[in-house]
Protein backbone atom coordinates (compact mmCIF):
# COMPACT_ATOMS: atom_id res chain seq x y z
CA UNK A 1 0.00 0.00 0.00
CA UNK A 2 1.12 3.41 -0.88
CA UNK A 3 0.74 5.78 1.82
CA UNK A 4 0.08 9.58 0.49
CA UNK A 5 -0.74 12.54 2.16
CA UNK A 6 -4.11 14.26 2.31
CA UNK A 7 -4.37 17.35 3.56
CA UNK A 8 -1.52 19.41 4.93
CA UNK A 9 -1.62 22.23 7.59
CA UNK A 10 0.51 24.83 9.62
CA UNK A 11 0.60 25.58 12.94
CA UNK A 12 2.90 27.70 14.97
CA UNK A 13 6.28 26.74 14.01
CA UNK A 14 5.11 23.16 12.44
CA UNK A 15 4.12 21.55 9.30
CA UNK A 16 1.31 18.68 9.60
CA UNK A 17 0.90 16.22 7.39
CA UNK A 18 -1.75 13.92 7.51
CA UNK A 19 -1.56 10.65 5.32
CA UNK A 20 -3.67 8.29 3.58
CA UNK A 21 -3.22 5.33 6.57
CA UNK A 22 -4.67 7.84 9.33
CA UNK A 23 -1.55 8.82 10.48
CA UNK A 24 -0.50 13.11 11.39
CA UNK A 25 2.73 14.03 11.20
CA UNK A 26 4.00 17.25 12.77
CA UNK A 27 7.83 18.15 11.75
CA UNK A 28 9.67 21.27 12.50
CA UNK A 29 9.87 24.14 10.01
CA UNK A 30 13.21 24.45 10.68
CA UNK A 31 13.69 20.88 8.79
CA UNK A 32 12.58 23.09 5.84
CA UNK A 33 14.32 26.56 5.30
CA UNK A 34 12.39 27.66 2.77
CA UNK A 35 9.24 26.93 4.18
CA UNK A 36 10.48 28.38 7.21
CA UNK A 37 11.59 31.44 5.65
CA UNK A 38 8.20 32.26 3.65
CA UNK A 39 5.01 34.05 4.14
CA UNK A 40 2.11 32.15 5.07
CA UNK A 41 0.44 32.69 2.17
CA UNK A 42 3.63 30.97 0.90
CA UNK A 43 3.38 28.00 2.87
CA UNK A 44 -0.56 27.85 1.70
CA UNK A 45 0.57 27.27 -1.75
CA UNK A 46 1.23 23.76 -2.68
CA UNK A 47 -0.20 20.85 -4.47
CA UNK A 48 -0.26 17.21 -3.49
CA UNK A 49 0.89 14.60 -5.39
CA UNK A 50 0.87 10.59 -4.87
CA UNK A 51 4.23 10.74 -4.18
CA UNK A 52 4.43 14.12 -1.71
CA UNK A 53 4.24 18.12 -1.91
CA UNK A 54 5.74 20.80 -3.85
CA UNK A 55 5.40 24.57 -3.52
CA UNK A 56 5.97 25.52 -7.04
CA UNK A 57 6.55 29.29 -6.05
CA UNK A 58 9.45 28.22 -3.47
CA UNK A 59 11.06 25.55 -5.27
CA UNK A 60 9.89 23.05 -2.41
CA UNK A 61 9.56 19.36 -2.89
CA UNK A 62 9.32 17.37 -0.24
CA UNK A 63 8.27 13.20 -0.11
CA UNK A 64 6.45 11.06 2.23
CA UNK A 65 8.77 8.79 2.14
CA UNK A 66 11.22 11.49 3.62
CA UNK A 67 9.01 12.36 6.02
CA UNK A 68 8.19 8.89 7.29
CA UNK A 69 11.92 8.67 7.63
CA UNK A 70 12.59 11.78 9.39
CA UNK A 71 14.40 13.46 7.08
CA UNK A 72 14.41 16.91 6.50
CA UNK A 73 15.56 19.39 3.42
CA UNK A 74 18.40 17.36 1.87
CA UNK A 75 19.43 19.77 -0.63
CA UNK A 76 21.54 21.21 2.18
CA UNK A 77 25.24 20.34 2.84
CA UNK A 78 25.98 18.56 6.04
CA UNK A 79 27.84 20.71 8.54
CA UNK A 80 31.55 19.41 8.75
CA UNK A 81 33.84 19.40 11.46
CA UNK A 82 37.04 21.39 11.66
């Protein structure tokens, strides 16, 4: 079974996502920098897909399948040590 997501929603400084099995998740914003970073009216602005959502306007895609793993914007470079 795939598992999708069905509606999506913003609340203080999280993003919930609720899915096709029943299941809400709530991440942190702060996984996301550019949702974190734009207006609300921003954030409203998305479509859903089978496979996750995309804010066309911010350049934003982000899976279920990342989000069911806990991962967060991956286009970012990992912080190295010195």
């Amino acid at each position: 079974m795939t598992i999708s997501a069905v509606r999506v929603h913003f609340k203080d400084d999280k993003m919930w996502v609720e899915l096709s099995d029943g299941r809400s998740l709530g991440v942190p914003l702060s996984w996301f920098p550019r949702l974190a970073n734009a207006a609300p009216e921003q954030r409203r602005d998305f479509t859903i897909s089978p496979g996750g959502l995309h804010w066309d306007a911010l350049d934003e895609d982000i899976s279920v399948e990342g989000l069911l793993a806990g991962r967060g914007d991956q286009t970012r470079k990992p912080d190295r040590a010195a």
